[in-house]
PDB file of N, CA and C in Angstrom:
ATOM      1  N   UNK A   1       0.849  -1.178   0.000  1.00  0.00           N
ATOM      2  CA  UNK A   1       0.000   0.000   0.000  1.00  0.00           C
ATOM      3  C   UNK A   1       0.896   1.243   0.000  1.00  0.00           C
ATOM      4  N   UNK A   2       0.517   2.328  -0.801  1.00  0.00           N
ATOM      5  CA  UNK A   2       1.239   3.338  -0.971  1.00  0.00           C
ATOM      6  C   UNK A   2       0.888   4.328   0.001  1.00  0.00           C
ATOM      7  N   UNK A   3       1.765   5.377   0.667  1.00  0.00           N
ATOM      8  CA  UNK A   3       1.354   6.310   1.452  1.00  0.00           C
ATOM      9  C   UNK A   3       1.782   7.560   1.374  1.00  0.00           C
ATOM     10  N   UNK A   4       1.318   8.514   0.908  1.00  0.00           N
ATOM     11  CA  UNK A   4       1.912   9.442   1.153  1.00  0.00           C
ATOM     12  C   UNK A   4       1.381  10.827   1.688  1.00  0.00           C
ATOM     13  N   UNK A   5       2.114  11.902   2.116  1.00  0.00           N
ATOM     14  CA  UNK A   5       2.223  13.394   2.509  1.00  0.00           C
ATOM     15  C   UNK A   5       2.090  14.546   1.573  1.00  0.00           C
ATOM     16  N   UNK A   6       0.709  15.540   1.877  1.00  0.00           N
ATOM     17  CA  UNK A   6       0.761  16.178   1.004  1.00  0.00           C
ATOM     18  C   UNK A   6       0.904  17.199   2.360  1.00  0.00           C
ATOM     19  N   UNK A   7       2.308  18.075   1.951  1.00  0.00           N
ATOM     20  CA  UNK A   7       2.130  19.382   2.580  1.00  0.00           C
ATOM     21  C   UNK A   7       2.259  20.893   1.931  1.00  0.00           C
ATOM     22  N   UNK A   8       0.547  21.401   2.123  1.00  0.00           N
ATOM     23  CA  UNK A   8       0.134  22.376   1.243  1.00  0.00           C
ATOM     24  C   UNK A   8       1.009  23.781   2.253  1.00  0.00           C
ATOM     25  N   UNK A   9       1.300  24.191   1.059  1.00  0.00           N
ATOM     26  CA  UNK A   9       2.468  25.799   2.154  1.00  0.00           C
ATOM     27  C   UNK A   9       1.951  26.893   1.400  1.00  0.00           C
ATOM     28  N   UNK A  10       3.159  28.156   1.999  1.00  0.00           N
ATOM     29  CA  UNK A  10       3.306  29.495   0.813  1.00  0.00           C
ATOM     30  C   UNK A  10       4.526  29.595   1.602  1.00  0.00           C
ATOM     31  N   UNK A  11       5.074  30.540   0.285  1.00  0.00           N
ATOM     32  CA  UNK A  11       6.548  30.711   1.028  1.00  0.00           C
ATOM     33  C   UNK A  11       6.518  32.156   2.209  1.00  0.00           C
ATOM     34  N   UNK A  12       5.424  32.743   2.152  1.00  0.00           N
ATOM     35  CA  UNK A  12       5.054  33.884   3.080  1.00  0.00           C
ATOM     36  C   UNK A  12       4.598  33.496   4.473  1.00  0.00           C
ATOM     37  N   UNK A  13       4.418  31.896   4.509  1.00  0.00           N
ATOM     38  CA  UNK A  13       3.570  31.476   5.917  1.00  0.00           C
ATOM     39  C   UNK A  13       4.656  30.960   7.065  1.00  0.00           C
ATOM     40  N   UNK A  14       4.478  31.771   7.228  1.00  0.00           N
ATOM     41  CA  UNK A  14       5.629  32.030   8.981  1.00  0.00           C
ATOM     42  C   UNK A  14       5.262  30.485   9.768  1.00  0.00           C
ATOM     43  N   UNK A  15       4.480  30.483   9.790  1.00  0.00           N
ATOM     44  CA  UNK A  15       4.268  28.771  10.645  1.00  0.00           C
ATOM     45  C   UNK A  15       4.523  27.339   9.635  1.00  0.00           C
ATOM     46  N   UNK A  16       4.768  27.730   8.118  1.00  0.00           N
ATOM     47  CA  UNK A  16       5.077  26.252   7.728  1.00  0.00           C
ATOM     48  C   UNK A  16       6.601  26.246   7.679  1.00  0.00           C
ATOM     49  N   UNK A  17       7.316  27.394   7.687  1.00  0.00           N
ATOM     50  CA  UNK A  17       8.744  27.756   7.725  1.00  0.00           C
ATOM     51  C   UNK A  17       8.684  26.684   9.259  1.00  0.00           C
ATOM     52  N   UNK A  18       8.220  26.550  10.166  1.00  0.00           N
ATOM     53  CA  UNK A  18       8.330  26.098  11.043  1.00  0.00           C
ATOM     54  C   UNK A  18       8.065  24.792  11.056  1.00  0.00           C
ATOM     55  N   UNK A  19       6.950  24.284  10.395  1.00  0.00           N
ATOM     56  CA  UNK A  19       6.812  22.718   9.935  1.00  0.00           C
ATOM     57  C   UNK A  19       7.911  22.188   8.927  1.00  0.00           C
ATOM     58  N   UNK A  20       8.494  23.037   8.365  1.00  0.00           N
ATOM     59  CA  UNK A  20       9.692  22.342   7.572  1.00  0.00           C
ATOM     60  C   UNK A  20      10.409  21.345   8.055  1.00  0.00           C
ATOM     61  N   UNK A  21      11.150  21.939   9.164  1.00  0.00           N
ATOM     62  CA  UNK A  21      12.270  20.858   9.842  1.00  0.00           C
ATOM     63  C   UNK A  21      11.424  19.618  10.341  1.00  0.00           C
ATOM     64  N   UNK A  22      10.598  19.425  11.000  1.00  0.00           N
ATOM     65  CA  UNK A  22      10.243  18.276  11.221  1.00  0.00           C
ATOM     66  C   UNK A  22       9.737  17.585  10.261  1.00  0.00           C
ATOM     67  N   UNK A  23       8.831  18.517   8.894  1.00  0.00           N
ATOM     68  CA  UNK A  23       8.631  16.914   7.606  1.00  0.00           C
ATOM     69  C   UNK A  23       9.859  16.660   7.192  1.00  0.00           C
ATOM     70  N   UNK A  24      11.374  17.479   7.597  1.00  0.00           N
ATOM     71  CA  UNK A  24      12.501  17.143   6.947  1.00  0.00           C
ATOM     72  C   UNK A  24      13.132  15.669   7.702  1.00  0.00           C
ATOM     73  N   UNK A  25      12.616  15.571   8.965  1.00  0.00           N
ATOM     74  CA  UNK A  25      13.467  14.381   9.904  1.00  0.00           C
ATOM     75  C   UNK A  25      12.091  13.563   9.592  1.00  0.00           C
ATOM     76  N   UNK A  26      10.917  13.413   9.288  1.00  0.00           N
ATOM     77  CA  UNK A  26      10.249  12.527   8.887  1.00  0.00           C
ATOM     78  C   UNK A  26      10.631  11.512   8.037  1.00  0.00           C
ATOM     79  N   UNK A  27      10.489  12.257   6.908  1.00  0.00           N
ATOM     80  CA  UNK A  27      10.939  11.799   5.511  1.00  0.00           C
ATOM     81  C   UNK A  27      12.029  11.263   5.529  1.00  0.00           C
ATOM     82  N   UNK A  28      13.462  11.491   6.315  1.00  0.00           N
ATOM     83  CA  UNK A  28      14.368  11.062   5.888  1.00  0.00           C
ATOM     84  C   UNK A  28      14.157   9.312   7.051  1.00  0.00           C
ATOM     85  N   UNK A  29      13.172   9.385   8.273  1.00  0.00           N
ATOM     86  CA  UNK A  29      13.125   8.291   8.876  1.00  0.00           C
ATOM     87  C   UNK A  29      11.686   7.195   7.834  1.00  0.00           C
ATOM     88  N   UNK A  30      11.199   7.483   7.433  1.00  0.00           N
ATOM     89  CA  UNK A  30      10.007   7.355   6.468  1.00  0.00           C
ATOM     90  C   UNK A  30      10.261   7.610   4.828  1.00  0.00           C
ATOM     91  N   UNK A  31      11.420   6.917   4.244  1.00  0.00           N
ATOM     92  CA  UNK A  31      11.730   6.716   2.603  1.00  0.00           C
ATOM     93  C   UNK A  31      10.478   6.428   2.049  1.00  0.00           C
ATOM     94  N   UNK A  32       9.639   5.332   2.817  1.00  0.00           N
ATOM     95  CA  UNK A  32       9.025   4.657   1.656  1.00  0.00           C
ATOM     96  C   UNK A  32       7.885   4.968   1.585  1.00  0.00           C
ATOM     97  N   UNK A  33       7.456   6.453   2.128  1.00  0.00           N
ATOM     98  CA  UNK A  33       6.347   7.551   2.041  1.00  0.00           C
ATOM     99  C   UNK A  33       6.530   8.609   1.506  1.00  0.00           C
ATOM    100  N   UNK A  34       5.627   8.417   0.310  1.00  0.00           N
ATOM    101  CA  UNK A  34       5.911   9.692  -0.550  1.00  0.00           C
ATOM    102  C   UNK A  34       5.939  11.183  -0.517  1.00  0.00           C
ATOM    103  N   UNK A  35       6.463  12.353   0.314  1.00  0.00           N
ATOM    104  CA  UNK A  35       5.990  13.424   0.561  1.00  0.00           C
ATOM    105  C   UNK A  35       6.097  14.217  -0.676  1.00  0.00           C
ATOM    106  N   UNK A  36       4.879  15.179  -0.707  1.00  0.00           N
ATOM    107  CA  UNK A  36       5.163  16.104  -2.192  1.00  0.00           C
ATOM    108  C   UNK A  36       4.438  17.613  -0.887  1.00  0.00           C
ATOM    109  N   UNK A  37       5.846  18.676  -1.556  1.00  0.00           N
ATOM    110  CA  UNK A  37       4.896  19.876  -1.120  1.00  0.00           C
ATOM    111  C   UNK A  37       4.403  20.426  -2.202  1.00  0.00           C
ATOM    112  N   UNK A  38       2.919  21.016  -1.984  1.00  0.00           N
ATOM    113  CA  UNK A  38       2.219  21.776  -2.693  1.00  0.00           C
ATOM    114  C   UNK A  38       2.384  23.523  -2.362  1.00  0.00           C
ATOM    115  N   UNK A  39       2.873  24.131  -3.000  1.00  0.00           N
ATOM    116  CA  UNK A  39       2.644  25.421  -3.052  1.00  0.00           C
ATOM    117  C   UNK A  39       1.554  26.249  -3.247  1.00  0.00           C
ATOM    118  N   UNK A  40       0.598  26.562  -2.532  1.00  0.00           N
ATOM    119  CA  UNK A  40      -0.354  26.702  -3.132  1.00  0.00           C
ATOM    120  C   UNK A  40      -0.756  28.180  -3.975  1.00  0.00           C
ATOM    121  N   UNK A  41       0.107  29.022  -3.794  1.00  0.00           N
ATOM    122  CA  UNK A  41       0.386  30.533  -4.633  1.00  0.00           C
ATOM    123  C   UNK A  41       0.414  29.841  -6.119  1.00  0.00           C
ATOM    124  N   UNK A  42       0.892  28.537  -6.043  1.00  0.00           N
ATOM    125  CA  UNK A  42       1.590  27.679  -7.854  1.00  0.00           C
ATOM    126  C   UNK A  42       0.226  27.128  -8.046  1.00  0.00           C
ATOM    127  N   UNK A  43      -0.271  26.718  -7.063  1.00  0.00           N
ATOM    128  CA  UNK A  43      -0.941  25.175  -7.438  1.00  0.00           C
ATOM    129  C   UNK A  43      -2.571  25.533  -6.973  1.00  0.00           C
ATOM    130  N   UNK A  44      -3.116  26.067  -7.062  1.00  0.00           N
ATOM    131  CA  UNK A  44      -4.307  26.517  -6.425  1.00  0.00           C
ATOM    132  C   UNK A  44      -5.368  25.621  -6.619  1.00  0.00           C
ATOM    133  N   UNK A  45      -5.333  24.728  -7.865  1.00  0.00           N
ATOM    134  CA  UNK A  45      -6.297  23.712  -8.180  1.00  0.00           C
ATOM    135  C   UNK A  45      -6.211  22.976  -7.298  1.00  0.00           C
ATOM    136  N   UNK A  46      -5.086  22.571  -6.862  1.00  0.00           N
ATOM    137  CA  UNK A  46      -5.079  21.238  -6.250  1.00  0.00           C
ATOM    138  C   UNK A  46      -5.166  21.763  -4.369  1.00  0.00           C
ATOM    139  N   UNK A  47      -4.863  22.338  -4.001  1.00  0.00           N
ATOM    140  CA  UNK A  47      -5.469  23.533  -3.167  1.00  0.00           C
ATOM    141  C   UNK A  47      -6.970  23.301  -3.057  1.00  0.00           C
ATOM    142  N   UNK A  48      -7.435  23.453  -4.187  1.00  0.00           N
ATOM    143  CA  UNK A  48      -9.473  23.780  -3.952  1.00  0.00           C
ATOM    144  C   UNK A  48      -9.460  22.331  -3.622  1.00  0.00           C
ATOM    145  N   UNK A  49      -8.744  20.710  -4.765  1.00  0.00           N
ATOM    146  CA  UNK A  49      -9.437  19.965  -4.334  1.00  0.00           C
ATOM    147  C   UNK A  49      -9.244  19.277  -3.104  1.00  0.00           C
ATOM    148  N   UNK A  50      -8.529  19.699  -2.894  1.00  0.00           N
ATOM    149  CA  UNK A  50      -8.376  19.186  -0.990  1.00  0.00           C
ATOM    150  C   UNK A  50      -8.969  19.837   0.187  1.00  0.00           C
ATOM    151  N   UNK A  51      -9.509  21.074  -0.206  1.00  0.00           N
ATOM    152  CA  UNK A  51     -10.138  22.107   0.398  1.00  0.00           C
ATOM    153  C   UNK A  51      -9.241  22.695   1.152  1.00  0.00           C
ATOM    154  N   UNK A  52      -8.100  23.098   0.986  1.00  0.00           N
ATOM    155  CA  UNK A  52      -7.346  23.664   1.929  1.00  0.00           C
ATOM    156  C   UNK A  52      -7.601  25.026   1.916  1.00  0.00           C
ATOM    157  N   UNK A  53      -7.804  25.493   3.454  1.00  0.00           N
ATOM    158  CA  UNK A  53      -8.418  26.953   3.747  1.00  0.00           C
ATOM    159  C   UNK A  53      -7.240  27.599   4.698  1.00  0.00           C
ATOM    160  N   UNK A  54      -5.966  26.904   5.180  1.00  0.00           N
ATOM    161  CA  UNK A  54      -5.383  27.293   6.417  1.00  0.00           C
ATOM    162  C   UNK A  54      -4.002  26.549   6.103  1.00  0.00           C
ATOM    163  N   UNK A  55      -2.921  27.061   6.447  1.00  0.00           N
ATOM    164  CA  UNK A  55      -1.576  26.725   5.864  1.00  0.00           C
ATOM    165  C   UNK A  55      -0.984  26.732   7.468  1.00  0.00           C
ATOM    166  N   UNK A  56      -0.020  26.019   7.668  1.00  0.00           N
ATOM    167  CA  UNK A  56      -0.052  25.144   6.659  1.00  0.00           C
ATOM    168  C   UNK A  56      -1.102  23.964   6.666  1.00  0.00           C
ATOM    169  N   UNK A  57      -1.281  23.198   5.956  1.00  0.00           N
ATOM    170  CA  UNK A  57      -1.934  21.661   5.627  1.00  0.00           C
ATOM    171  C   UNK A  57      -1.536  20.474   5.559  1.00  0.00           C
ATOM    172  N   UNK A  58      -1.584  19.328   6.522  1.00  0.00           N
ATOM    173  CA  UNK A  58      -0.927  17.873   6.010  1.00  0.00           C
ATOM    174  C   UNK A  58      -2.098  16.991   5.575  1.00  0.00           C
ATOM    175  N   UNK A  59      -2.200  16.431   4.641  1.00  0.00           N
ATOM    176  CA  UNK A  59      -2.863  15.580   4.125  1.00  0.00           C
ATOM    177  C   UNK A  59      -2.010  14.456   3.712  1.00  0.00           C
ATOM    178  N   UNK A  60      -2.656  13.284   5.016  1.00  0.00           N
ATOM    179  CA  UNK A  60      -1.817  12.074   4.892  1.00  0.00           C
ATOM    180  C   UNK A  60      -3.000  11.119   4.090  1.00  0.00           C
ATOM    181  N   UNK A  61      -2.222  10.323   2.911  1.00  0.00           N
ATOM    182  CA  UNK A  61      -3.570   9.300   2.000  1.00  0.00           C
ATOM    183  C   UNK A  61      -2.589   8.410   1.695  1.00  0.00           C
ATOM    184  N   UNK A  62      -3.911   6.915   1.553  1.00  0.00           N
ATOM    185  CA  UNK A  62      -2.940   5.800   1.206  1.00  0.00           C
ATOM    186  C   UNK A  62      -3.946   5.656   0.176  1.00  0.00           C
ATOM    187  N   UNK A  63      -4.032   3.854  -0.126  1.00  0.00           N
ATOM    188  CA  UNK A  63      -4.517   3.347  -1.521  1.00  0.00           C
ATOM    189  C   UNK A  63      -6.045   3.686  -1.000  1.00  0.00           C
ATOM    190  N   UNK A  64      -6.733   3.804   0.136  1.00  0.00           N
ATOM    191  CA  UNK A  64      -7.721   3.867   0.498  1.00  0.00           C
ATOM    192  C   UNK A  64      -8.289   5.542  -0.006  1.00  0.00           C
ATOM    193  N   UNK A  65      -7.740   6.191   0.248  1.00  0.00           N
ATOM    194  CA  UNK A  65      -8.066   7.402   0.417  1.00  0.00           C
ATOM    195  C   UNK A  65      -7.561   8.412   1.479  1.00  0.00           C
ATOM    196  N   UNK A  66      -8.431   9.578   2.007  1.00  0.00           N
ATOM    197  CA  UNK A  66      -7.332  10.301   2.792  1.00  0.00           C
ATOM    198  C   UNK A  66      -7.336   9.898   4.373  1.00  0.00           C
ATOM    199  N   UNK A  67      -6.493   9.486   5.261  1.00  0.00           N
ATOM    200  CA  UNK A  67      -6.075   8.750   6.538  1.00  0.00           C
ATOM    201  C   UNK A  67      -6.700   9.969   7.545  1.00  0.00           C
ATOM    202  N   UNK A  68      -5.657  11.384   7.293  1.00  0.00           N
ATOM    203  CA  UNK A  68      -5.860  11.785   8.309  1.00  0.00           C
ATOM    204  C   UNK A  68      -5.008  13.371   7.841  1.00  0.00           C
ATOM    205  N   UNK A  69      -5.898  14.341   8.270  1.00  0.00           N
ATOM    206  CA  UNK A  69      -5.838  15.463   7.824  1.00  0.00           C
ATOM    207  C   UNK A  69      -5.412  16.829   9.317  1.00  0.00           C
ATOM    208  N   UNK A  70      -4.023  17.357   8.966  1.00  0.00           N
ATOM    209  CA  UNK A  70      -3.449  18.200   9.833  1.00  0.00           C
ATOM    210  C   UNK A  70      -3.710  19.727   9.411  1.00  0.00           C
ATOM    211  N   UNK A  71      -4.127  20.777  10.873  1.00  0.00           N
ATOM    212  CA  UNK A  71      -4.219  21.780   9.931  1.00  0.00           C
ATOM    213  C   UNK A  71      -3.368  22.908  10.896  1.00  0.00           C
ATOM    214  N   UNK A  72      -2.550  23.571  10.708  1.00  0.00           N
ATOM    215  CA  UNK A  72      -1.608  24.088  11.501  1.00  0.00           C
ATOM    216  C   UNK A  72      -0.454  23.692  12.028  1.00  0.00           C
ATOM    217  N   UNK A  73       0.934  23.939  12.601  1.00  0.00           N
ATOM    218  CA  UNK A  73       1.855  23.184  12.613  1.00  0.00           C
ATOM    219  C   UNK A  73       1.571  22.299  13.477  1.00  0.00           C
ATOM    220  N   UNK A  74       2.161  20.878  13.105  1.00  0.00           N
ATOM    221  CA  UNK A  74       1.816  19.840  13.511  1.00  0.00           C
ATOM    222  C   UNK A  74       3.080  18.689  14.155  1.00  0.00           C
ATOM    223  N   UNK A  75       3.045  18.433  15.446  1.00  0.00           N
ATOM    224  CA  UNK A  75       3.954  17.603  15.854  1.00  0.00           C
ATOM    225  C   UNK A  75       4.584  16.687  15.438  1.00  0.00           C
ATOM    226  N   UNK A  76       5.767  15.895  15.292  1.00  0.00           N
ATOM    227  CA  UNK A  76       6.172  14.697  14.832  1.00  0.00           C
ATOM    228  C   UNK A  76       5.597  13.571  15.556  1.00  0.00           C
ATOM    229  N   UNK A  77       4.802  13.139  16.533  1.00  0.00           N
ATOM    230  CA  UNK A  77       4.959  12.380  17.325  1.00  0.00           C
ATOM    231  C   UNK A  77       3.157  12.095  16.290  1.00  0.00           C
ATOM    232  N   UNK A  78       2.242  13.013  16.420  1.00  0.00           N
ATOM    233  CA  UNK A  78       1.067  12.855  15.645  1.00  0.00           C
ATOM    234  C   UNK A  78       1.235  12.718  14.373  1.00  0.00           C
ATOM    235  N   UNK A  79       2.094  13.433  13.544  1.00  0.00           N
ATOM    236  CA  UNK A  79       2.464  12.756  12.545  1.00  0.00           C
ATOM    237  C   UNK A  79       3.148  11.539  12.504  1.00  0.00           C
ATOM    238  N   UNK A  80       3.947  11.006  12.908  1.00  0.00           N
ATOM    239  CA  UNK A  80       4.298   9.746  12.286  1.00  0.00           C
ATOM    240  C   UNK A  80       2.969   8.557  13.242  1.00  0.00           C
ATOM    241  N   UNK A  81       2.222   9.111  14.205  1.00  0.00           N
ATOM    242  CA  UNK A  81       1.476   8.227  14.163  1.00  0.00           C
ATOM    243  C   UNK A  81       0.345   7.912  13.003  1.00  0.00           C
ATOM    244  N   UNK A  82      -0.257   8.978  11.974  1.00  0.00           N
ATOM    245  CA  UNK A  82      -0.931   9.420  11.354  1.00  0.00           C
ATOM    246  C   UNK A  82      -0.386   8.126  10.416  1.00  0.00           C
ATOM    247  N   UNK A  83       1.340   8.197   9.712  1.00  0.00           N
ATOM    248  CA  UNK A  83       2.050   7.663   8.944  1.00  0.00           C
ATOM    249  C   UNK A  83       1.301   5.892   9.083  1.00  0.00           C
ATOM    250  N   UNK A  84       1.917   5.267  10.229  1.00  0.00           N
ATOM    251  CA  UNK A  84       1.614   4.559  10.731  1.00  0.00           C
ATOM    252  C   UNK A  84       0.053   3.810  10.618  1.00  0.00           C
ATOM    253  N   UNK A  85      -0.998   4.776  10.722  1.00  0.00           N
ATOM    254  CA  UNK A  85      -2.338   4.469  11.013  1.00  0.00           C
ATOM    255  C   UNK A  85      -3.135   3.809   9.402  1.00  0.00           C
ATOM    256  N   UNK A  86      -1.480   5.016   8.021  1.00  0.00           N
ATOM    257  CA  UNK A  86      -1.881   4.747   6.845  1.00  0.00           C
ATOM    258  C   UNK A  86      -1.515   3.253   6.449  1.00  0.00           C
ATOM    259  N   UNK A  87      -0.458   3.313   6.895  1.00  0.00           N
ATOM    260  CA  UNK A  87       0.252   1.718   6.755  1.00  0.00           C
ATOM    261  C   UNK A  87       1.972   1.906   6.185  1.00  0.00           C
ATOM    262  N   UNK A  88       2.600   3.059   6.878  1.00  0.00           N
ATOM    263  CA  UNK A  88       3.605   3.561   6.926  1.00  0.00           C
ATOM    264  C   UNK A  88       4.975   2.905   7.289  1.00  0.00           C
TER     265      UNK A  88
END
């Protein structure tokens, strides 16, 4: 089963500058989860279809669909349980 991290940002949002470092020690403990950041100033479509209203955004989804949805900076300890819950 595939899993991965969508984290929706802007480069103006003072609090995902702050979620950086921790999806950075995620990812590197979690290879075989795909993280993609979305910009959403770039990407606004994909923005509407996730409904993201509040940055930053984690949207964790596996083959099922979406697991479990973060909205503001968000801990490592809830995230990698999130990881986990997908089949991480």
């Amino acid at each position: 089963m595939s899993v991965n991290l969508k984290d929706f940002y802007a480069d103006w949002c003072g609090p995902c500058k702050t979620q950086d470092p921790i999806l950075e020690e995620i990812s590197e403990d979690y290879p075989e989860v795909g993280f993609e950041k979305v910009n959403v100033d770039e990407d606004q479509e994909t923005a509407n279809e996730y409904q993201v209203r509040s940055l930053p955004t984690l949207v964790i989804e596996n083959d099922d669909g979406i697991v479990e949805r973060f909205v503001g900076v968000t801990q490592r300890d809830d995230i990698e349980s999130a990881l986990q819950k997908a089949g991480a």
